[in-house]
PDB file of N, CA and C in Angstrom:
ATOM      1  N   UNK A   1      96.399 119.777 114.063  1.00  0.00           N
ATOM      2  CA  UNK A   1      97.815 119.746 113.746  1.00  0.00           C
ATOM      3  C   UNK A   1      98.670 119.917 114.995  1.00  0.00           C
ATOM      4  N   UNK A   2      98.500 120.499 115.763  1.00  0.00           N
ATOM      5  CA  UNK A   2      98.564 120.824 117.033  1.00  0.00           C
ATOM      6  C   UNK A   2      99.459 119.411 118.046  1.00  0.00           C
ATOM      7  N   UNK A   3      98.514 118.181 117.619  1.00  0.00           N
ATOM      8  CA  UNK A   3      98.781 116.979 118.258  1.00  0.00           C
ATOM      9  C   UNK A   3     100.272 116.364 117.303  1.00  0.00           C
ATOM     10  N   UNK A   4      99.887 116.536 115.948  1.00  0.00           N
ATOM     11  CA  UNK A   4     100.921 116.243 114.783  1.00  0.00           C
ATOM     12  C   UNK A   4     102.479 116.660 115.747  1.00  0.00           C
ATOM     13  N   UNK A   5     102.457 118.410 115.858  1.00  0.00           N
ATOM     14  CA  UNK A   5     103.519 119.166 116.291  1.00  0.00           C
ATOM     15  C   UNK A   5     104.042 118.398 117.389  1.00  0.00           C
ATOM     16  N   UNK A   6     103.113 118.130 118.555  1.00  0.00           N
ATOM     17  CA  UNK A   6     103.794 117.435 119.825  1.00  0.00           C
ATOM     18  C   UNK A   6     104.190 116.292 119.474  1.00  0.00           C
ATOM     19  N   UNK A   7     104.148 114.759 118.597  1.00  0.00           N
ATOM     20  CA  UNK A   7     104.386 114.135 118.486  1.00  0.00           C
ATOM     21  C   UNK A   7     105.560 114.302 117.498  1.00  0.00           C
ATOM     22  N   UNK A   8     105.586 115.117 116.316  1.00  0.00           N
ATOM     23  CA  UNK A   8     107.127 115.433 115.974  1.00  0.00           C
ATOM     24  C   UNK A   8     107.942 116.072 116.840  1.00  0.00           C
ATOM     25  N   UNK A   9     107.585 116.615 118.144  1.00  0.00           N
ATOM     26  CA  UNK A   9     108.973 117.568 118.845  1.00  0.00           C
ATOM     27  C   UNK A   9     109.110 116.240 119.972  1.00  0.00           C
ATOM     28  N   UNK A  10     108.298 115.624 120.407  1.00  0.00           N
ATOM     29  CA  UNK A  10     108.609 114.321 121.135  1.00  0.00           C
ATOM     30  C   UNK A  10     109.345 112.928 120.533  1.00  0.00           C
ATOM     31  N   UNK A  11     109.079 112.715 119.244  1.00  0.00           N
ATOM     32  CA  UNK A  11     109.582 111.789 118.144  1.00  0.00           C
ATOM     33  C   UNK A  11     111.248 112.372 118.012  1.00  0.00           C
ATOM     34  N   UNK A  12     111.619 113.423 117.822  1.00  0.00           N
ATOM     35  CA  UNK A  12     113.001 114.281 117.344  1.00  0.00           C
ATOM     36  C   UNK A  12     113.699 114.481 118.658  1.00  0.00           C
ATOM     37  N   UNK A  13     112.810 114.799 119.661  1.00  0.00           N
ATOM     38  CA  UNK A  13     113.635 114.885 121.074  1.00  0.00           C
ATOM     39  C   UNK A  13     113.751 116.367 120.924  1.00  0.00           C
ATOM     40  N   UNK A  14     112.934 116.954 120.657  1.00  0.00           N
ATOM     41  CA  UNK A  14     113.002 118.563 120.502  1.00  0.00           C
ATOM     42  C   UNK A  14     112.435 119.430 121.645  1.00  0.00           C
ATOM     43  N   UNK A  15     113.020 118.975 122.912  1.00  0.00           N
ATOM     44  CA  UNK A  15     112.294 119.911 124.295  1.00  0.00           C
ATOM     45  C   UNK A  15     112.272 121.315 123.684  1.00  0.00           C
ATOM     46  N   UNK A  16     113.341 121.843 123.148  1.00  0.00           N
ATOM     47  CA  UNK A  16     113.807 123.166 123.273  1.00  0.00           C
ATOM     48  C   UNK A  16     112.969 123.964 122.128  1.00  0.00           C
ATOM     49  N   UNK A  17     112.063 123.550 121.749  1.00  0.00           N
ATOM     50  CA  UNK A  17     110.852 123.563 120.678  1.00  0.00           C
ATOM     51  C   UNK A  17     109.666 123.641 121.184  1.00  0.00           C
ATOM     52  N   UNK A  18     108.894 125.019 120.886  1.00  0.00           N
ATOM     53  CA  UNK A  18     107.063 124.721 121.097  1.00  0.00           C
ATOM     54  C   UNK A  18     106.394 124.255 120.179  1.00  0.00           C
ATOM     55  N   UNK A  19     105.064 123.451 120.676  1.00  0.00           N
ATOM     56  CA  UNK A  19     104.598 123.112 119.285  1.00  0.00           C
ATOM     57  C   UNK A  19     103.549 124.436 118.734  1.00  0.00           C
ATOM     58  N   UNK A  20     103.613 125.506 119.490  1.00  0.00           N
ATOM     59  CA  UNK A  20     103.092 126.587 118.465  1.00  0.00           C
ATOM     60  C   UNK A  20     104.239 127.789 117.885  1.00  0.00           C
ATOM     61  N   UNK A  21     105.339 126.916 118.100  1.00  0.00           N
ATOM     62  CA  UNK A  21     106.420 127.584 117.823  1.00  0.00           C
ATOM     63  C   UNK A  21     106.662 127.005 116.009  1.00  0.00           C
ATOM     64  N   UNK A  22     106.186 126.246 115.605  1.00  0.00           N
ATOM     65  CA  UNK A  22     105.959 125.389 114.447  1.00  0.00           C
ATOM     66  C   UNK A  22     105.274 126.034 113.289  1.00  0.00           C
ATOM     67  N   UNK A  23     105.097 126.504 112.719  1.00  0.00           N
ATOM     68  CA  UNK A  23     104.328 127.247 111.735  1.00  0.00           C
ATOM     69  C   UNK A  23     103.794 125.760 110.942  1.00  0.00           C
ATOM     70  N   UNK A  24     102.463 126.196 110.599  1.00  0.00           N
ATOM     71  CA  UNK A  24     101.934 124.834 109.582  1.00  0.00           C
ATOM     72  C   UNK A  24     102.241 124.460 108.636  1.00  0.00           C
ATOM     73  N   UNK A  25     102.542 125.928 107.741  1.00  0.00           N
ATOM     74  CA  UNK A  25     103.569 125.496 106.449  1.00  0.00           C
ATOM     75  C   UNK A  25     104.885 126.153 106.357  1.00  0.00           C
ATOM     76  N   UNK A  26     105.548 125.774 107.588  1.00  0.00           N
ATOM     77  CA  UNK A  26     106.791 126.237 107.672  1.00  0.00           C
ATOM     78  C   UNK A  26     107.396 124.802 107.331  1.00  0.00           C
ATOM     79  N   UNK A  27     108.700 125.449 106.440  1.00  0.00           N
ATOM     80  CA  UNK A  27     109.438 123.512 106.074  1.00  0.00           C
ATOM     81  C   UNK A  27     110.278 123.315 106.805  1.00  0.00           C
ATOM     82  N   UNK A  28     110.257 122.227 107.352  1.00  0.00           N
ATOM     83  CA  UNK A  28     110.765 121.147 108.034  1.00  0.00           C
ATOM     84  C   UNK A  28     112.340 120.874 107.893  1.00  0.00           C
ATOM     85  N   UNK A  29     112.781 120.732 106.840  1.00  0.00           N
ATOM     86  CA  UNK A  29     114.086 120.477 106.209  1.00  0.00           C
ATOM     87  C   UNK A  29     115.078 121.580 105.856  1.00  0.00           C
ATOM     88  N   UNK A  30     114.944 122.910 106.252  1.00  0.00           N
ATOM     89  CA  UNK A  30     115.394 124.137 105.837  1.00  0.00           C
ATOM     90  C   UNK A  30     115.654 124.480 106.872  1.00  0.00           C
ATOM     91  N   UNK A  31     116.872 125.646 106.669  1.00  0.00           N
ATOM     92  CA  UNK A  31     117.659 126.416 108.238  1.00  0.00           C
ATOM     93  C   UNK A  31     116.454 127.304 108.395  1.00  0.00           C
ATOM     94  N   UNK A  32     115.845 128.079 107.292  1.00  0.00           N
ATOM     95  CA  UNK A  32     114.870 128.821 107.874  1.00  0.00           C
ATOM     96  C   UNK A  32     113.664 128.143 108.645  1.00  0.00           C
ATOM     97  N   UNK A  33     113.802 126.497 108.467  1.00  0.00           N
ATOM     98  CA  UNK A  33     112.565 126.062 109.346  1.00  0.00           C
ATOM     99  C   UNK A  33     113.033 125.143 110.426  1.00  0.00           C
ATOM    100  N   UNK A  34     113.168 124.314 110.392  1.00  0.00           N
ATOM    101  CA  UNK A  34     113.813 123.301 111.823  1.00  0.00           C
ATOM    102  C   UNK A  34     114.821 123.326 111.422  1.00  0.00           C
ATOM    103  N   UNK A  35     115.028 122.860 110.467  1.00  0.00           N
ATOM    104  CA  UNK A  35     116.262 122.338 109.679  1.00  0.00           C
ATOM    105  C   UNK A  35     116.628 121.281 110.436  1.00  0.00           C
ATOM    106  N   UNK A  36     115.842 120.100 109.874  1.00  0.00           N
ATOM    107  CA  UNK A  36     115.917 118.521 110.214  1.00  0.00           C
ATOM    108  C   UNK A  36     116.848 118.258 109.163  1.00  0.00           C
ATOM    109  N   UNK A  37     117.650 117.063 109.429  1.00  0.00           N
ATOM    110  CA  UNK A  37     118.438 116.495 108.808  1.00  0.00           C
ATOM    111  C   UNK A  37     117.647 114.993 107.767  1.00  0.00           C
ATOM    112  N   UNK A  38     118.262 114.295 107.608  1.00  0.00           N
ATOM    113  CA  UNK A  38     118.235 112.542 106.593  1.00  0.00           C
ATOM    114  C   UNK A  38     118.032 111.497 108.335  1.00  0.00           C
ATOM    115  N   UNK A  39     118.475 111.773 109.368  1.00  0.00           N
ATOM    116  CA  UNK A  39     118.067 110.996 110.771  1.00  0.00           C
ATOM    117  C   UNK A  39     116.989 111.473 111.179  1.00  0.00           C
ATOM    118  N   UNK A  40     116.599 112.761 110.816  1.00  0.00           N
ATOM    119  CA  UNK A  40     115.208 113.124 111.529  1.00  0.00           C
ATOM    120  C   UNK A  40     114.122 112.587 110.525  1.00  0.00           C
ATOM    121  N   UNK A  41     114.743 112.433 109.229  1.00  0.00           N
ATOM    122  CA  UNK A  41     113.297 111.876 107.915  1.00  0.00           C
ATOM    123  C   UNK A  41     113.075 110.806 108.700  1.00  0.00           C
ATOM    124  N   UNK A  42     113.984 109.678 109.243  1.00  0.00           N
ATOM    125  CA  UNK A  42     113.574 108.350 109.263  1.00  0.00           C
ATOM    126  C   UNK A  42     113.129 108.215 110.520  1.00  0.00           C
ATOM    127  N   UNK A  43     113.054 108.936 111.482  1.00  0.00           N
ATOM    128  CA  UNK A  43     112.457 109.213 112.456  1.00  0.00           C
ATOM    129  C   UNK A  43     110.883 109.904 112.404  1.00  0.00           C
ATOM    130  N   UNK A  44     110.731 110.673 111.481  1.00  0.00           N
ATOM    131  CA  UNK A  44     109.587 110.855 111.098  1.00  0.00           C
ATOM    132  C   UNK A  44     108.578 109.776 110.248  1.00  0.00           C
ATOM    133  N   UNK A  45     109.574 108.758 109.577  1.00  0.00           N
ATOM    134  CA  UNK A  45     108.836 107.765 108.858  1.00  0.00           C
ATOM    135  C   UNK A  45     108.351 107.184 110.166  1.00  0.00           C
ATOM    136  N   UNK A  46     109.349 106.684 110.747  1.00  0.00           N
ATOM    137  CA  UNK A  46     108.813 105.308 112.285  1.00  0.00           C
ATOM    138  C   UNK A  46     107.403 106.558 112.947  1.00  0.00           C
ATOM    139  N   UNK A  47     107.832 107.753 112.747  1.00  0.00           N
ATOM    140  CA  UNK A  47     106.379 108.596 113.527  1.00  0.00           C
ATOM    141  C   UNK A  47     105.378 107.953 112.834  1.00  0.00           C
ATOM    142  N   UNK A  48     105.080 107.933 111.232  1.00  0.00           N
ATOM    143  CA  UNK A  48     104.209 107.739 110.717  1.00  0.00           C
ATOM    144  C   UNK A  48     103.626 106.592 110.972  1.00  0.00           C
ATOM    145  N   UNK A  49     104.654 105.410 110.798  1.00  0.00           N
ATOM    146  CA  UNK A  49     104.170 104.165 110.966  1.00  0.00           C
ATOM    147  C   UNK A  49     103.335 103.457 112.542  1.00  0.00           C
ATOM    148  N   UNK A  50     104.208 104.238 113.646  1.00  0.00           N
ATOM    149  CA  UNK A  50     103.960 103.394 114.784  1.00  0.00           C
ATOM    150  C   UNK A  50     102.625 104.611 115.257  1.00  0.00           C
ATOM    151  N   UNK A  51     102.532 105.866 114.822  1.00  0.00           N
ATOM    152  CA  UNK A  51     101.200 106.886 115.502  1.00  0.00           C
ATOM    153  C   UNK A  51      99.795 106.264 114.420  1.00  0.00           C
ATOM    154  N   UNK A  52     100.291 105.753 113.232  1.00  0.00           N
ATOM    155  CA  UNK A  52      99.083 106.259 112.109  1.00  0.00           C
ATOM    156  C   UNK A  52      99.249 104.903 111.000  1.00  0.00           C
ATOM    157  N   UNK A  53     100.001 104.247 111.708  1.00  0.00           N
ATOM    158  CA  UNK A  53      99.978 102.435 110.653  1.00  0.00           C
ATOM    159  C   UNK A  53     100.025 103.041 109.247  1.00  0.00           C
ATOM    160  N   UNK A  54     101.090 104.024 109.095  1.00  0.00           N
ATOM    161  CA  UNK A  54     101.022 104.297 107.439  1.00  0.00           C
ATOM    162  C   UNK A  54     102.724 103.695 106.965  1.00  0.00           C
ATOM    163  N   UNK A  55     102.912 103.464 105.922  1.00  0.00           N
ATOM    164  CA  UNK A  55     104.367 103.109 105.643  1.00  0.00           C
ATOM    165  C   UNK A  55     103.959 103.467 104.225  1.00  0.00           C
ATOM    166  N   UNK A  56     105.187 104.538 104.051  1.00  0.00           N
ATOM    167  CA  UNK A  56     105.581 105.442 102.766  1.00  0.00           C
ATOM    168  C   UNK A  56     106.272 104.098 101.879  1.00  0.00           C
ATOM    169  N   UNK A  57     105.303 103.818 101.079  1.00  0.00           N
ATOM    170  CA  UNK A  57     105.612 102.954  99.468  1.00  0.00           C
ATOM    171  C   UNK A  57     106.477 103.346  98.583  1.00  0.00           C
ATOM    172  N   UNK A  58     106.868 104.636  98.525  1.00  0.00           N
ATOM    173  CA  UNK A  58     107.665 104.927  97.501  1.00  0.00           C
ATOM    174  C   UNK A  58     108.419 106.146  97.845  1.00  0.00           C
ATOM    175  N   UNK A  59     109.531 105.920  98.286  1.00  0.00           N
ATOM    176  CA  UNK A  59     110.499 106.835  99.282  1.00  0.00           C
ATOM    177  C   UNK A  59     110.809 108.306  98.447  1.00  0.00           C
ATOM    178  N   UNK A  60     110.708 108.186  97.239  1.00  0.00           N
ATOM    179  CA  UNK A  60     110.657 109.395  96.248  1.00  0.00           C
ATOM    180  C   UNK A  60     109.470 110.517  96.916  1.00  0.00           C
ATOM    181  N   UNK A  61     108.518 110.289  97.608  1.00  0.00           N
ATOM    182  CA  UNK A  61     107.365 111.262  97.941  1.00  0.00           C
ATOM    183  C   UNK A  61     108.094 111.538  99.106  1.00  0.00           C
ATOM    184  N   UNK A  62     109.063 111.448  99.867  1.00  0.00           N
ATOM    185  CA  UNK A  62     109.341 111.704 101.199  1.00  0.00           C
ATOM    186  C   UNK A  62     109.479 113.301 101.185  1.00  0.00           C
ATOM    187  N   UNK A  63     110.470 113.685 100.209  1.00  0.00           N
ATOM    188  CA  UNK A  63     110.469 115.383 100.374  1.00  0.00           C
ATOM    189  C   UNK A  63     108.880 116.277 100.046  1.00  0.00           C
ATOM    190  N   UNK A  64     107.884 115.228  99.634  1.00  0.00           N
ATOM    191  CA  UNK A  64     106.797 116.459  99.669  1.00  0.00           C
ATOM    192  C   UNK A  64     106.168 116.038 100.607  1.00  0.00           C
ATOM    193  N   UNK A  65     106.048 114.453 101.710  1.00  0.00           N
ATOM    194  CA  UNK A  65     105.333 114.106 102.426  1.00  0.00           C
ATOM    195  C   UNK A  65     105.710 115.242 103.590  1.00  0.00           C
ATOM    196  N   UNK A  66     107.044 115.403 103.939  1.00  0.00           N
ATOM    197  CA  UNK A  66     107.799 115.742 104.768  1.00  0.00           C
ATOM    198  C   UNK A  66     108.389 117.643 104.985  1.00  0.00           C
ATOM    199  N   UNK A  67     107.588 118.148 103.916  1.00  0.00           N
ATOM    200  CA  UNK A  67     107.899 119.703 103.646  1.00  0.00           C
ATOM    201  C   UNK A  67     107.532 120.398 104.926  1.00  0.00           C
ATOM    202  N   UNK A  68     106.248 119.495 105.283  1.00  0.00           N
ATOM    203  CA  UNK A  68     105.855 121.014 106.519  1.00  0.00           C
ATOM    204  C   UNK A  68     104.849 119.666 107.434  1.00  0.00           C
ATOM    205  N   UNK A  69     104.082 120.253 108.181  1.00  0.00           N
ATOM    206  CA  UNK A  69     103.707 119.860 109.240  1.00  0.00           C
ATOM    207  C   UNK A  69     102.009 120.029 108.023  1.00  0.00           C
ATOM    208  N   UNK A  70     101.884 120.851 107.198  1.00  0.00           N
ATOM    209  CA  UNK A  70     100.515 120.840 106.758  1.00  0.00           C
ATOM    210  C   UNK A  70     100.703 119.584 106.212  1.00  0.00           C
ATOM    211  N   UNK A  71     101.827 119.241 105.650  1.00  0.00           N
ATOM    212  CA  UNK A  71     101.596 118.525 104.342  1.00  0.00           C
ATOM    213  C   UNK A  71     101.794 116.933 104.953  1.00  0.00           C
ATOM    214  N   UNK A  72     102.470 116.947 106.026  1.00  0.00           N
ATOM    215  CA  UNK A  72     102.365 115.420 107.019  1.00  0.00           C
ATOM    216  C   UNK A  72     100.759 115.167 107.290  1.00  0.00           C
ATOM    217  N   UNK A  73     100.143 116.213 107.461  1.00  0.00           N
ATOM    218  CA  UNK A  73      99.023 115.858 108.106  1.00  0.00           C
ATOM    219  C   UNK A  73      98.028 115.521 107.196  1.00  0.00           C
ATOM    220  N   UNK A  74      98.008 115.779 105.535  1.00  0.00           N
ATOM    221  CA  UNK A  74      97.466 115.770 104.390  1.00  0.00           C
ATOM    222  C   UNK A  74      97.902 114.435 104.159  1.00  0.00           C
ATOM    223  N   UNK A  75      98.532 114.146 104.338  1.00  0.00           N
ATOM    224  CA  UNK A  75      99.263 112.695 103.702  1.00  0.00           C
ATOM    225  C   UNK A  75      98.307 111.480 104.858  1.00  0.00           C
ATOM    226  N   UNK A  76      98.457 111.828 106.395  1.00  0.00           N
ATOM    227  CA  UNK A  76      97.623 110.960 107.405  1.00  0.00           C
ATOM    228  C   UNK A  76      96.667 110.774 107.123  1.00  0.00           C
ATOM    229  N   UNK A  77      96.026 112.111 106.504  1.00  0.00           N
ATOM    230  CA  UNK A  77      94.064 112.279 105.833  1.00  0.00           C
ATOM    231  C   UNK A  77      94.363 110.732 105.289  1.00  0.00           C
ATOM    232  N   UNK A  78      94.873 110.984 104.086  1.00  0.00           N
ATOM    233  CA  UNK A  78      94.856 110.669 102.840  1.00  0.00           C
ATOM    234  C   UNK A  78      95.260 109.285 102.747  1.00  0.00           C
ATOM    235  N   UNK A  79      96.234 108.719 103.851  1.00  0.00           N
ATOM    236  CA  UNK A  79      96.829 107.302 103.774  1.00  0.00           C
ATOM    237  C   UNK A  79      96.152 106.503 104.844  1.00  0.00           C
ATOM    238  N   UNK A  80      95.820 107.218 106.245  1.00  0.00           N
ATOM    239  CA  UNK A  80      95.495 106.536 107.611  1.00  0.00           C
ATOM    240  C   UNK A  80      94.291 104.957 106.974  1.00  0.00           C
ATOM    241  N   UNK A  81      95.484 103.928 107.628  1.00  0.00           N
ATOM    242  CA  UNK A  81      94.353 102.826 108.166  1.00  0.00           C
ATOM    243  C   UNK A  81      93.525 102.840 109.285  1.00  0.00           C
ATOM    244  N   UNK A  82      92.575 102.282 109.437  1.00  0.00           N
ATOM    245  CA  UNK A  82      92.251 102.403 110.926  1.00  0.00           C
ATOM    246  C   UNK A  82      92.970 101.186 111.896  1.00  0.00           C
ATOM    247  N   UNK A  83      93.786 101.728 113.107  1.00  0.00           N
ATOM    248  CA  UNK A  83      94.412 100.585 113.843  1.00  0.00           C
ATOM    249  C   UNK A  83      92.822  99.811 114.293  1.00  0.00           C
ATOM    250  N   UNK A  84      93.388  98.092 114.189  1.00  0.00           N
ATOM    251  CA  UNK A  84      92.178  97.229 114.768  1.00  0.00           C
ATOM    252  C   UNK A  84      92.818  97.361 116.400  1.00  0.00           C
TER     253      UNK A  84
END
């Protein structure tokens, strides 16, 4: 998850962020957690697509794809193609 973290604080432009500063199931979308905005979701979609060739089918799953850093990485398990 570790790699996940650096590629969301590099994807968001988040210098001022560690990636063990990240809790695994800390949420993403909350003041108590990053508190990403609706520009950082779609920035996290293009993460998904251009790191892991996944594209979210049904934009309704975005708030549970997107809760925490565990649950991004459950979703990569679970969706990843393999790039040719």
């Amino acid at each position: 998850m570790a790699d996940l973290k650096a590629q969301i604080i590099e994807q968001l432009n988040l210098q001022e962020v560690a990636p063990d500063s990240i809790g695994n199931d800390q949420p993403l979308f909350t003041k108590e957690g990053l508190g990403l905005d609706s520009i950082d979701a779609l920035e996290l979609i293009v993460l998904l697509q251009q790191h892991y060739n996944i594209r979210i089918a049904n934009p309704e799953e975005g708030p549970k794809i997107f809760h925490s850093v565990r649950t991004m990485a459950v979703y990569i398990t679970e969706n990843q193609t393999v790039k040719a």
